[in-house]
PDB file of N, CA and C in Angstrom:
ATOM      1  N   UNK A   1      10.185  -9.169   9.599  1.00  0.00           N
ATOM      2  CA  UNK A   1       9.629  -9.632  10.858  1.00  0.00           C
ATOM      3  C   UNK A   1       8.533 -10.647  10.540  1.00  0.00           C
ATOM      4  N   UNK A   2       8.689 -11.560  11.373  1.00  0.00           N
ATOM      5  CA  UNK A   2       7.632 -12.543  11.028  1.00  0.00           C
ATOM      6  C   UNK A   2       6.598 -12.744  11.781  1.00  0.00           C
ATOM      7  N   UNK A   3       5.202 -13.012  11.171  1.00  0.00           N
ATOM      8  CA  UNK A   3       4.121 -13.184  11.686  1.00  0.00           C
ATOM      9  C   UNK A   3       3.536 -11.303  12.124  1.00  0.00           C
ATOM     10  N   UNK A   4       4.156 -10.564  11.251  1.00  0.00           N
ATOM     11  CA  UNK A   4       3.658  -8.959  11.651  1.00  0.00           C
ATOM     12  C   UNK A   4       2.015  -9.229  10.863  1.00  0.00           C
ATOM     13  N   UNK A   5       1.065  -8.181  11.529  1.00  0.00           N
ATOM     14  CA  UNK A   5      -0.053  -8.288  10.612  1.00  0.00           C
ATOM     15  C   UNK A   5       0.165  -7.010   9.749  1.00  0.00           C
ATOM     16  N   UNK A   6      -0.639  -7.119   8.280  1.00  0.00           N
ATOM     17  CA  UNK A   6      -0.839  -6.000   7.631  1.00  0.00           C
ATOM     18  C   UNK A   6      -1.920  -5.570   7.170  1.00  0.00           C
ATOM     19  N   UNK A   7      -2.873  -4.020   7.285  1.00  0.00           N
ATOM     20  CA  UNK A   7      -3.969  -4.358   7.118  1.00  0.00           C
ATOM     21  C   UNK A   7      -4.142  -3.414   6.111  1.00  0.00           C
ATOM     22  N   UNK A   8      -4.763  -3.418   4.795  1.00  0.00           N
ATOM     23  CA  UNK A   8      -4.422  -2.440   3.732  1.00  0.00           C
ATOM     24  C   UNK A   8      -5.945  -2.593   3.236  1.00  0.00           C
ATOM     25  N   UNK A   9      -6.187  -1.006   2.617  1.00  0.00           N
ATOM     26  CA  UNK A   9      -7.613  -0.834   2.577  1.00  0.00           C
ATOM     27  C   UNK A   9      -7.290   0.951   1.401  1.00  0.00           C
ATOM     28  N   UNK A  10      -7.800   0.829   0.175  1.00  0.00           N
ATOM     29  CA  UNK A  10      -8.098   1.569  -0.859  1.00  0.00           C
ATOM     30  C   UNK A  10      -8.921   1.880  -1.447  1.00  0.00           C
ATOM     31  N   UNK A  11      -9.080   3.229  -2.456  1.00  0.00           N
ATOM     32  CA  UNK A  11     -10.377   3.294  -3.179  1.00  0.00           C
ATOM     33  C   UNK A  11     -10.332   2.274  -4.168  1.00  0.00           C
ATOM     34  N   UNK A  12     -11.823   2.571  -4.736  1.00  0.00           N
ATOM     35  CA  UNK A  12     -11.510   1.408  -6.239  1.00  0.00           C
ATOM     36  C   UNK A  12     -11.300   2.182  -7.343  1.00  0.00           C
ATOM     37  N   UNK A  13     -11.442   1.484  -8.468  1.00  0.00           N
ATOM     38  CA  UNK A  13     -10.528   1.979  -9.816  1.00  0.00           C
ATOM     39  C   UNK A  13     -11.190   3.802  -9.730  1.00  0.00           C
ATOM     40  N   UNK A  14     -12.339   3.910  -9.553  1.00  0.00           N
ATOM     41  CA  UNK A  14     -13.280   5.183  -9.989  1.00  0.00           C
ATOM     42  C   UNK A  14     -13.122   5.829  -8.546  1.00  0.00           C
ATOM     43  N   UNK A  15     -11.679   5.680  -7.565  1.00  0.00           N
ATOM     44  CA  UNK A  15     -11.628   6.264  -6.626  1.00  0.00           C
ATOM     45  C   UNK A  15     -13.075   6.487  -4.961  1.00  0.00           C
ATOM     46  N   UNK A  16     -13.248   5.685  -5.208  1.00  0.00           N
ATOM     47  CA  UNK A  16     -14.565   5.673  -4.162  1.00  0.00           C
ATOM     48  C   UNK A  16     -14.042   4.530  -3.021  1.00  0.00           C
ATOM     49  N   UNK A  17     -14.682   4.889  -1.931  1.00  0.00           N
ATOM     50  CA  UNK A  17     -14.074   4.134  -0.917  1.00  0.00           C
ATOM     51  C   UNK A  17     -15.475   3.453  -0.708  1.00  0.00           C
ATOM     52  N   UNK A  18     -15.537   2.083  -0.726  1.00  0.00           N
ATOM     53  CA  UNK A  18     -16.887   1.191  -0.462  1.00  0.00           C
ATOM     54  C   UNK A  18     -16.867   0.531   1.478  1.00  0.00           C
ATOM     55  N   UNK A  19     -17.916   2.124   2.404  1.00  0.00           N
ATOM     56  CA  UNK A  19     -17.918   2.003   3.390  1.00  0.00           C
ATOM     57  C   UNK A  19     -19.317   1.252   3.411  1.00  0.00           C
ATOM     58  N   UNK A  20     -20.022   0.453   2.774  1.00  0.00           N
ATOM     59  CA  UNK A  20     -20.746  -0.444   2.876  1.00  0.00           C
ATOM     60  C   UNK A  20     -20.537  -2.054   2.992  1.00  0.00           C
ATOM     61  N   UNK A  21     -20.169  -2.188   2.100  1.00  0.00           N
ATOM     62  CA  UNK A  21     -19.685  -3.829   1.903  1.00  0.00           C
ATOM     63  C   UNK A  21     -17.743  -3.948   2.129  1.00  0.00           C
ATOM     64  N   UNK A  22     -17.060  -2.957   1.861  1.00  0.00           N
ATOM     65  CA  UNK A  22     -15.713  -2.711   2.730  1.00  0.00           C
ATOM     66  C   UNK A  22     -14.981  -4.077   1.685  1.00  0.00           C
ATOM     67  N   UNK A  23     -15.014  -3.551   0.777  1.00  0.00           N
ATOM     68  CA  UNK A  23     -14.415  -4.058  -0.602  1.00  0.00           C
ATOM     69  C   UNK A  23     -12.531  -3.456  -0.343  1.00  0.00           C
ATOM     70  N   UNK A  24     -11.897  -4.069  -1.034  1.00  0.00           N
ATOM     71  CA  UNK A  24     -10.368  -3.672  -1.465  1.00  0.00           C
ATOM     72  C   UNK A  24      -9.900  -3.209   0.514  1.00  0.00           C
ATOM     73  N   UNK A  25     -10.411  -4.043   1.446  1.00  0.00           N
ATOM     74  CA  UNK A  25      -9.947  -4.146   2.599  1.00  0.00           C
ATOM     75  C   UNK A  25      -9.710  -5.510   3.080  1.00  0.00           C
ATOM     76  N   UNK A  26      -8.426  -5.603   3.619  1.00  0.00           N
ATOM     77  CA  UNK A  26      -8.461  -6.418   4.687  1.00  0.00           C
ATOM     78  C   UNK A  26      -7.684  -6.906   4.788  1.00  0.00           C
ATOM     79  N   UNK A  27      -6.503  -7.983   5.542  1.00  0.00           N
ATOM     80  CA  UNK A  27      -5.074  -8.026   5.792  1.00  0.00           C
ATOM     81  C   UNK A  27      -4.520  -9.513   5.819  1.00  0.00           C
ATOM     82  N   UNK A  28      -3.518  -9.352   6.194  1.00  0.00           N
ATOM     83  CA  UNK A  28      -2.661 -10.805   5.939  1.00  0.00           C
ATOM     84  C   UNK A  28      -1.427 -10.825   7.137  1.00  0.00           C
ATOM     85  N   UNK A  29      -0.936 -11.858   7.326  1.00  0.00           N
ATOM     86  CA  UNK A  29       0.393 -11.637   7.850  1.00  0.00           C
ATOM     87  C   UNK A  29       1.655 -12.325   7.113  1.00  0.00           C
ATOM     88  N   UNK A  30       2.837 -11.224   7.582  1.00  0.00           N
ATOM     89  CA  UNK A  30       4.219 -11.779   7.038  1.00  0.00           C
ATOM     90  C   UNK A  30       4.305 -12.906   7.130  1.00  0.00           C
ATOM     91  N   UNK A  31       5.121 -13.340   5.910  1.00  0.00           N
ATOM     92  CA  UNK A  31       5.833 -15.121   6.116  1.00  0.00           C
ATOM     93  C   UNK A  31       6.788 -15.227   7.031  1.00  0.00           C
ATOM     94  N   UNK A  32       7.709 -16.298   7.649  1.00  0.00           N
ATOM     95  CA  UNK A  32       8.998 -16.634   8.145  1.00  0.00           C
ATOM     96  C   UNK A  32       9.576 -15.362   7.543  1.00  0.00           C
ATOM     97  N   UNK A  33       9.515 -14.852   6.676  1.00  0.00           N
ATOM     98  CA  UNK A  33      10.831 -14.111   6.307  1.00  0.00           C
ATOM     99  C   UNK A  33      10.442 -12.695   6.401  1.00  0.00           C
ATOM    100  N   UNK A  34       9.264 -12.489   6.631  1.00  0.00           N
ATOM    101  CA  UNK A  34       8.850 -11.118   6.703  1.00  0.00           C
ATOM    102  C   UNK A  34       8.245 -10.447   5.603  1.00  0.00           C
ATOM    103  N   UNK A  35       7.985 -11.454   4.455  1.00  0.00           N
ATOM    104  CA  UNK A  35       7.407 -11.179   2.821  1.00  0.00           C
ATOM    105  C   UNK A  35       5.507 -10.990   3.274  1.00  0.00           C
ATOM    106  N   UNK A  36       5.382 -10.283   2.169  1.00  0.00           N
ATOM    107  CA  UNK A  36       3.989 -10.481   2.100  1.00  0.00           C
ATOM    108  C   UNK A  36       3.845 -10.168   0.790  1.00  0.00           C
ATOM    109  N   UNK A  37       2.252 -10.612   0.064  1.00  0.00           N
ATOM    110  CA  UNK A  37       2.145 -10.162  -1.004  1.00  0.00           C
ATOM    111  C   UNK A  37       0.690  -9.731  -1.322  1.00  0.00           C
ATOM    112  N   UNK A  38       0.640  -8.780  -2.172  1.00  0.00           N
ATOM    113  CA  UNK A  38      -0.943  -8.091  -1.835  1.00  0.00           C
ATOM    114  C   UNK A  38      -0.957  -7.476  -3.751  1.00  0.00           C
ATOM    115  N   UNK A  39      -1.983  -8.409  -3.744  1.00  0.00           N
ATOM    116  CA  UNK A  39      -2.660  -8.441  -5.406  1.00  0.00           C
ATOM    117  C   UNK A  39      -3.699  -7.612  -5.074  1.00  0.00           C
ATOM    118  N   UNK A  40      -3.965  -6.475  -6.333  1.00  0.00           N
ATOM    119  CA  UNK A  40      -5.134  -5.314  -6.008  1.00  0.00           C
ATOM    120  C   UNK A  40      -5.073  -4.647  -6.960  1.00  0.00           C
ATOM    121  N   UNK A  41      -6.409  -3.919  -7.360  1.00  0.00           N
ATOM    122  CA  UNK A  41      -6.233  -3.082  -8.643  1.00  0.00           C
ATOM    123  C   UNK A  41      -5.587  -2.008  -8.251  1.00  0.00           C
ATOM    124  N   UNK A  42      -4.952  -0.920  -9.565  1.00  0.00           N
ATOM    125  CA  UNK A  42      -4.624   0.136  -9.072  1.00  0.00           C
ATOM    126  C   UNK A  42      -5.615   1.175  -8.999  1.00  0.00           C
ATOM    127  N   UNK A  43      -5.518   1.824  -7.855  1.00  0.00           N
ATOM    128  CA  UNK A  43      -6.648   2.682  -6.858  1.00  0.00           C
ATOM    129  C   UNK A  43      -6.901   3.909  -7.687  1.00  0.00           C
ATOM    130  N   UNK A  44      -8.060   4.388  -7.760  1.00  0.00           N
ATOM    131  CA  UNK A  44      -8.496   5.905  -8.935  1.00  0.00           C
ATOM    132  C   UNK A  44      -8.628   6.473  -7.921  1.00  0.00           C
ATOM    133  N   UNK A  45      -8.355   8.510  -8.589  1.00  0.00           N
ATOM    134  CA  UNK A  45      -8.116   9.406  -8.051  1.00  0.00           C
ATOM    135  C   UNK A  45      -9.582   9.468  -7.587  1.00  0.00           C
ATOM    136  N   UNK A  46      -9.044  10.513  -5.950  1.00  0.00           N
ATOM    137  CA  UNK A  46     -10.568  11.687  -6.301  1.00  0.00           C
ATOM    138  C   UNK A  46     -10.038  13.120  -5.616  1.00  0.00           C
ATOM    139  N   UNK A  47     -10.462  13.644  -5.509  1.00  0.00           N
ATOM    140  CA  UNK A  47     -10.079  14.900  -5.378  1.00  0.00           C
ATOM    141  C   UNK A  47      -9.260  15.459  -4.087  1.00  0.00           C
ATOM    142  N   UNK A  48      -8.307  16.098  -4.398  1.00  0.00           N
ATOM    143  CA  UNK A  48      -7.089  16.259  -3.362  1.00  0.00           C
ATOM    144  C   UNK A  48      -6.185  15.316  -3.432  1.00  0.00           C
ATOM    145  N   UNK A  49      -6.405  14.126  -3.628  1.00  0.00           N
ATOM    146  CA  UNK A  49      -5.409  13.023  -3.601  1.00  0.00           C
ATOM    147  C   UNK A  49      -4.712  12.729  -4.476  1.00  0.00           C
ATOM    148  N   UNK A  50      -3.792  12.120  -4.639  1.00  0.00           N
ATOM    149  CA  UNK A  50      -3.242  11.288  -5.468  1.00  0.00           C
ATOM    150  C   UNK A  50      -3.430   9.566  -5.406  1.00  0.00           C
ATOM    151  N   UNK A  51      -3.125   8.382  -5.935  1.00  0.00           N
ATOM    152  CA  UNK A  51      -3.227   7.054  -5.846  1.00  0.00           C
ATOM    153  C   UNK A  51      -2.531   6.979  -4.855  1.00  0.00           C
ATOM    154  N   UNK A  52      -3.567   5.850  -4.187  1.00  0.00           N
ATOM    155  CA  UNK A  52      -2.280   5.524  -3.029  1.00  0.00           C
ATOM    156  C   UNK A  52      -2.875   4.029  -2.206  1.00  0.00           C
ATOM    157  N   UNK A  53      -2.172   3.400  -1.344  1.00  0.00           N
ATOM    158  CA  UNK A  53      -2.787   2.418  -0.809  1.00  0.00           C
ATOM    159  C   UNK A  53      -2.839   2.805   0.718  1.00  0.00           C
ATOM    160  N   UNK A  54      -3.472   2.587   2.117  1.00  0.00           N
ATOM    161  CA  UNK A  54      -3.026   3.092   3.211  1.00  0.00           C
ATOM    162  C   UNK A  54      -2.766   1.435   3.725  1.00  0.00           C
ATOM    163  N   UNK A  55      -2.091   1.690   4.620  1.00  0.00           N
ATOM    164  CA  UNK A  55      -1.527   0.275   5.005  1.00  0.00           C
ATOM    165  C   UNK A  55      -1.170   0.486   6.438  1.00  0.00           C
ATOM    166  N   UNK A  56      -1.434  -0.754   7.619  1.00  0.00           N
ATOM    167  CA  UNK A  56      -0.756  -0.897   9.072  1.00  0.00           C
ATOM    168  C   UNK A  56      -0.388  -1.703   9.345  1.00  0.00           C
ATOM    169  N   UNK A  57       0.822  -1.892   9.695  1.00  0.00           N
ATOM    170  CA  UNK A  57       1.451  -2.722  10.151  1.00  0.00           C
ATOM    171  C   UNK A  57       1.790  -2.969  11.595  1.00  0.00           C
ATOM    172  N   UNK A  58       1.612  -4.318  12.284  1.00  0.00           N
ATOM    173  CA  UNK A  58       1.878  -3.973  13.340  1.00  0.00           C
ATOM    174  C   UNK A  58       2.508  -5.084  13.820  1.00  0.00           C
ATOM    175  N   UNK A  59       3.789  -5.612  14.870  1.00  0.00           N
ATOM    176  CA  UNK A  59       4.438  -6.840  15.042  1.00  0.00           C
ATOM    177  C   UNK A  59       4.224  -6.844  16.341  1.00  0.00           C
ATOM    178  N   UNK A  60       4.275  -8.004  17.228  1.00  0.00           N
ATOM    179  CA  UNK A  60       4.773  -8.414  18.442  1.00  0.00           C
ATOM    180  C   UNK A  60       5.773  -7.360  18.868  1.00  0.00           C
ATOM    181  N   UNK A  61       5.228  -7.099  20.128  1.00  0.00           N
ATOM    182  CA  UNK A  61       6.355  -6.031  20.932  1.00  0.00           C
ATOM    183  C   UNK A  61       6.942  -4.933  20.404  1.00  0.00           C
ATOM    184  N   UNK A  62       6.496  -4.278  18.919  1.00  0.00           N
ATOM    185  CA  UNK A  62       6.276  -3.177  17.976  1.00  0.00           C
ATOM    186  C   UNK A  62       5.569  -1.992  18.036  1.00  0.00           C
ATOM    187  N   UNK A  63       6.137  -0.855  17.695  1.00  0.00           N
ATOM    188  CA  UNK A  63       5.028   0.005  17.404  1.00  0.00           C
ATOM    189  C   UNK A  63       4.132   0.090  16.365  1.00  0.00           C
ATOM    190  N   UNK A  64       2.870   0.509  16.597  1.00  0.00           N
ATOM    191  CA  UNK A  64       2.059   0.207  14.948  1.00  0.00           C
ATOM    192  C   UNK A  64       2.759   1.446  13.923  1.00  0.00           C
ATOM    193  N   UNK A  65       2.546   1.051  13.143  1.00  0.00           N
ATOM    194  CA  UNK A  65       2.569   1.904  11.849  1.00  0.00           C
ATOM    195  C   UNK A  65       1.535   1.775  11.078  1.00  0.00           C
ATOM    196  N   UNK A  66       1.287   3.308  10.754  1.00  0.00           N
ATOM    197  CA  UNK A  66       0.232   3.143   9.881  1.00  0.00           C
ATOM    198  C   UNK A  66       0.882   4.678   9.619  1.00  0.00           C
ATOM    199  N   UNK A  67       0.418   4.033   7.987  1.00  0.00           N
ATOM    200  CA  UNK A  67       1.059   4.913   6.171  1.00  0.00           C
ATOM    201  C   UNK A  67       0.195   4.738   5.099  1.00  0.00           C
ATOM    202  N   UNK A  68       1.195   5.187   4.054  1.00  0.00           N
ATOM    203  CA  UNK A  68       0.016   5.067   2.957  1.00  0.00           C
ATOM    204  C   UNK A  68       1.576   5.086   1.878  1.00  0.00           C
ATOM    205  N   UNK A  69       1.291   4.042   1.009  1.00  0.00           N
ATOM    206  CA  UNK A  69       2.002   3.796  -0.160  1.00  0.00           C
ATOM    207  C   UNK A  69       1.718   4.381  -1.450  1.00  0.00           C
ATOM    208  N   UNK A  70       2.581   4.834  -2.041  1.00  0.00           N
ATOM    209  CA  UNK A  70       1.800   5.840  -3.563  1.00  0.00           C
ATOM    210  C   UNK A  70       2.888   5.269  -4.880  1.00  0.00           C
ATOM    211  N   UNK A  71       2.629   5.528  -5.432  1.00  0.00           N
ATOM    212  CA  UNK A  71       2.775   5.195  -7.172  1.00  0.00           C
ATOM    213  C   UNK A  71       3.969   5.802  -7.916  1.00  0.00           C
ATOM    214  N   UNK A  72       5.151   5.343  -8.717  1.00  0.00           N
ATOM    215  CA  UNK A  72       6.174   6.147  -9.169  1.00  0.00           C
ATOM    216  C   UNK A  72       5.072   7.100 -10.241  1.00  0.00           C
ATOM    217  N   UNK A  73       5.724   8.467 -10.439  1.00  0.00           N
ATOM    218  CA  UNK A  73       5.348   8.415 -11.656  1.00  0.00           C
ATOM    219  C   UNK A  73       3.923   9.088 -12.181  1.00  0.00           C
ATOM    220  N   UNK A  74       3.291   9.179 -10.806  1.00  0.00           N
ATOM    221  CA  UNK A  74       1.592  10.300 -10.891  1.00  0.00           C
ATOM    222  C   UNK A  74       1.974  11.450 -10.987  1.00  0.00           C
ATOM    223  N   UNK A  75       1.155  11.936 -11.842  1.00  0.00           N
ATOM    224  CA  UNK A  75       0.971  13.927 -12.085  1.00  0.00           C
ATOM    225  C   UNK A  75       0.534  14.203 -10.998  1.00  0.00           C
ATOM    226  N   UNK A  76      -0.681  13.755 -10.117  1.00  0.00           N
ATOM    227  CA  UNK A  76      -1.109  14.086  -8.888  1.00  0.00           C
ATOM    228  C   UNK A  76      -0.278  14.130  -7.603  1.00  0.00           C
ATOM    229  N   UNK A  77       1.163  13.477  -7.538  1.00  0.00           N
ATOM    230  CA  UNK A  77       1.434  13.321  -6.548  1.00  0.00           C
ATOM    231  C   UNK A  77       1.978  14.622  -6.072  1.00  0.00           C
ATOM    232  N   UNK A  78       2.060  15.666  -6.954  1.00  0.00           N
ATOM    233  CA  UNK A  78       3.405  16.958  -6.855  1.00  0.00           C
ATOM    234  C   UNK A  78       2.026  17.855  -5.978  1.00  0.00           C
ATOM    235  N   UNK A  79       0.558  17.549  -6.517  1.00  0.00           N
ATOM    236  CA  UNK A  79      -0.091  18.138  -5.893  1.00  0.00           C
ATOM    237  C   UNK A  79      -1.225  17.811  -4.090  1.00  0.00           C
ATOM    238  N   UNK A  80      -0.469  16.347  -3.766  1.00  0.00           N
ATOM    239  CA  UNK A  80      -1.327  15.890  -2.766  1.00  0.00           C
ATOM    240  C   UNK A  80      -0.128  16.485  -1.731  1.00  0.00           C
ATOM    241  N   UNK A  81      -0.864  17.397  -0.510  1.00  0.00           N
ATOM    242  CA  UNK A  81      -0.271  17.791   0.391  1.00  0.00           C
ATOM    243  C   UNK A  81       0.177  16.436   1.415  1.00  0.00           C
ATOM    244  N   UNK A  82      -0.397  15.035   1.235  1.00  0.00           N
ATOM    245  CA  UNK A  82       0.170  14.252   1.964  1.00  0.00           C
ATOM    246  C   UNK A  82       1.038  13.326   1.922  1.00  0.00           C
ATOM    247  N   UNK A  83       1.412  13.671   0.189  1.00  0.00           N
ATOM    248  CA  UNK A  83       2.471  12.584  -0.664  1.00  0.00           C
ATOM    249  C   UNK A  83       3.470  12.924   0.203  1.00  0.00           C
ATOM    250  N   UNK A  84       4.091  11.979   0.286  1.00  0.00           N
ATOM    251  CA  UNK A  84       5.855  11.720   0.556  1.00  0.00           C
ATOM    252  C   UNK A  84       5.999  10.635  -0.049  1.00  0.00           C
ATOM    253  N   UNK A  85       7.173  11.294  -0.909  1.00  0.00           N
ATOM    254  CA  UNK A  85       8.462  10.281  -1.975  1.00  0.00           C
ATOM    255  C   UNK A  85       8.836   9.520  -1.384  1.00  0.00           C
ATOM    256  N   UNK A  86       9.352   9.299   0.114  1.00  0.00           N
ATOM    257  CA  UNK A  86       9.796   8.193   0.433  1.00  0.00           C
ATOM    258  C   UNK A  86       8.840   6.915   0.873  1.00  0.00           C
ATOM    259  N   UNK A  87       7.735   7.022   0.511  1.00  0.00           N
ATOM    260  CA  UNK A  87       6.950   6.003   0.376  1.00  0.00           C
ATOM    261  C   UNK A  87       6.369   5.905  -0.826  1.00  0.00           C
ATOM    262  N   UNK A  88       7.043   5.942  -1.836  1.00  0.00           N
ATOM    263  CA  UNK A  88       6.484   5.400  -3.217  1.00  0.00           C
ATOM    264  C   UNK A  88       7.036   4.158  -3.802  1.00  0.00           C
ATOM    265  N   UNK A  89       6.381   3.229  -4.363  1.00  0.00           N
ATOM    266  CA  UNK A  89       6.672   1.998  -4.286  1.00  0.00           C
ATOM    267  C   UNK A  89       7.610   1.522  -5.175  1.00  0.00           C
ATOM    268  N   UNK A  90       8.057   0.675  -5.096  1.00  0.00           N
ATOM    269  CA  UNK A  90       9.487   0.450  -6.552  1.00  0.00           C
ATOM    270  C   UNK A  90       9.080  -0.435  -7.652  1.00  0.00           C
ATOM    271  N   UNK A  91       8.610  -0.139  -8.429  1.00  0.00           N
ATOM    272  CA  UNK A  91       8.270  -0.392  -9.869  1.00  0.00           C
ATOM    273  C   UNK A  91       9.163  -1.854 -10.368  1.00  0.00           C
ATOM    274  N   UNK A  92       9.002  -2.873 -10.284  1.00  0.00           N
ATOM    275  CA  UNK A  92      10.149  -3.827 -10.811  1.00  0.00           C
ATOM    276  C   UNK A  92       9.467  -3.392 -12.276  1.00  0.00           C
ATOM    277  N   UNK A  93      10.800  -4.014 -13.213  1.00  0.00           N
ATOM    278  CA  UNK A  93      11.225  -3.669 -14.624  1.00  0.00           C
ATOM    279  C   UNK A  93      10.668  -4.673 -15.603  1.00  0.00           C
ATOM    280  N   UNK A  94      10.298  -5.846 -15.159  1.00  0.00           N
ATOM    281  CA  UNK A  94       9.506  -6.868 -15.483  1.00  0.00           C
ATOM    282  C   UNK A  94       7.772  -6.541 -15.254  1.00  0.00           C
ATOM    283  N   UNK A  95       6.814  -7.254 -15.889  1.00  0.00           N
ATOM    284  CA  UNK A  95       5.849  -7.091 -15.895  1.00  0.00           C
ATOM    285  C   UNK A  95       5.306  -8.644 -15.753  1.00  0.00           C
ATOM    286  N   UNK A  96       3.822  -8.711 -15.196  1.00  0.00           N
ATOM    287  CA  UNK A  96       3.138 -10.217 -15.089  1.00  0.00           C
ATOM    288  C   UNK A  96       3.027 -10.625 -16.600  1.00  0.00           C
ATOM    289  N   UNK A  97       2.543 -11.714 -16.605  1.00  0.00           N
ATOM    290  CA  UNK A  97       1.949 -12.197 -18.124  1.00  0.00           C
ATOM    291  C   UNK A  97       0.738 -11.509 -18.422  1.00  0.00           C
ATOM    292  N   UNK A  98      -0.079 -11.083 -17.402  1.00  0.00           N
ATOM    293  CA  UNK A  98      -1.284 -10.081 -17.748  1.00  0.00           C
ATOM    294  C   UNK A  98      -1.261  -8.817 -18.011  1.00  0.00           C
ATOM    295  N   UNK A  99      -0.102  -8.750 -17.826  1.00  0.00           N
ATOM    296  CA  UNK A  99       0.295  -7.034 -18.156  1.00  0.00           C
ATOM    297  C   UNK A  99       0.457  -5.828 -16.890  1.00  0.00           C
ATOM    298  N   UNK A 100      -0.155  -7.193 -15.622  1.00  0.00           N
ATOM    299  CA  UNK A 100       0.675  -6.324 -14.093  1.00  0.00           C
ATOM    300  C   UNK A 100       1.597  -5.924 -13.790  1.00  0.00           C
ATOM    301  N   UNK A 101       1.663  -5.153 -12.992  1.00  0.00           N
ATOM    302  CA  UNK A 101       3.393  -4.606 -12.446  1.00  0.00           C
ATOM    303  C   UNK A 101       2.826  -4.956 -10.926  1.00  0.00           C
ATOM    304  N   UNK A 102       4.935  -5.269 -10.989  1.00  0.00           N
ATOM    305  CA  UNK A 102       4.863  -5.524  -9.583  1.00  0.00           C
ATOM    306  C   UNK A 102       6.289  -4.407  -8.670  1.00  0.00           C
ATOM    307  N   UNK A 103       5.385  -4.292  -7.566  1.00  0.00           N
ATOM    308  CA  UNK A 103       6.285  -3.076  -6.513  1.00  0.00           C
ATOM    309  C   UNK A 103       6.181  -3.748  -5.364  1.00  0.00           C
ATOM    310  N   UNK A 104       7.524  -2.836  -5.240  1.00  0.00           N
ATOM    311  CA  UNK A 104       8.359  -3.647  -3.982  1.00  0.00           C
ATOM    312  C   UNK A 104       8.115  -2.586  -3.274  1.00  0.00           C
ATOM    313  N   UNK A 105       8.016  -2.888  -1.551  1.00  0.00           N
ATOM    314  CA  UNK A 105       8.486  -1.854  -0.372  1.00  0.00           C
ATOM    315  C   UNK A 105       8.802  -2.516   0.726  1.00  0.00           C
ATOM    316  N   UNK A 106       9.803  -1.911   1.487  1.00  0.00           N
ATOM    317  CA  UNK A 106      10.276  -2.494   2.853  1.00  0.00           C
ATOM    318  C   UNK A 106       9.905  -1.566   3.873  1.00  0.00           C
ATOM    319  N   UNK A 107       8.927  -2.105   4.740  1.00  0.00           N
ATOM    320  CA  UNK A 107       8.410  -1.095   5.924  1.00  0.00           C
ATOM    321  C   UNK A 107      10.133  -1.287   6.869  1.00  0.00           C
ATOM    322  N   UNK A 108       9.623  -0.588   7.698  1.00  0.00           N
ATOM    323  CA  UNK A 108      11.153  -0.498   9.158  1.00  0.00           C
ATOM    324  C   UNK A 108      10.230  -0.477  10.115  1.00  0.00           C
ATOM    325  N   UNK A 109      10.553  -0.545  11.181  1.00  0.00           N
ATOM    326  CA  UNK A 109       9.114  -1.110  12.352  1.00  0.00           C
ATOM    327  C   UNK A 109      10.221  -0.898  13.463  1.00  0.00           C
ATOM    328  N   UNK A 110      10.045   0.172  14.292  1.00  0.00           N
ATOM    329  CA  UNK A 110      10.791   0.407  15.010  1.00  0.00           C
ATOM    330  C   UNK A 110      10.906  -0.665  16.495  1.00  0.00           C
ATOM    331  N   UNK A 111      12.091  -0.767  17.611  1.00  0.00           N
ATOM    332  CA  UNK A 111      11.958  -1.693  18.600  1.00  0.00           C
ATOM    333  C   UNK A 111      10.858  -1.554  19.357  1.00  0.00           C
ATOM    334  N   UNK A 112      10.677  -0.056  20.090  1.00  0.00           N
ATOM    335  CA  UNK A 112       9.929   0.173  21.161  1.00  0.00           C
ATOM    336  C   UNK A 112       8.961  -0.717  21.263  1.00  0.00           C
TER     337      UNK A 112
END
């Protein structure tokens, strides 16, 4: 969908959420094609949780969504009562030149 907004907001590496200055927040919208892309460190634990990103999406004449994206592959995730597998992100098999990984996900955004 194009022109959806997305607004994504995480802890930082040492898991802390910065409700002062509101760091590792803030959003973008889809291209023509419905792509987006969102460069970010990966998010540190803190207690109860597992890694994760929370994310909302919302389009023209859409319902919002709002989720939270998590990590293949965490020891923590078997123990966060709010993980669900079907939002864990897809690991491509390639890596950046810096040694990033990159994950894929396709939201669904219902008509209503």
């Amino acid at each position: 969908i194009a022109a959806a907004q997305i607004e994504f907001w995480q802890a930082d590496g040492d898991g802390v959420y910065d409700d002062e200055g509101y760091r590792l927040r803030g959003h973008q919208f889809t291209d023509d094609e419905g792509r987006f892309l969102l460069e970010t460190i990966m998010p540190g634990l803190y207690p109860g949780r597992t890694r994760h990103i929370h994310v909302t999406v919302q389009a023209p004449g859409r319902d919002v969504l709002t989720t939270q994206l998590y990590f293949p592959n965490e020891p923590a995730n078997a123990e966060d009562n709010i993980y669900d597998e079907s939002l864990v992100l897809e690991i491509q098999p390639e890596t950046l030149e810096d040694g990033a990984e990159v994950g894929l996900f396709t939201f669904v955004l219902d008509n209503s």
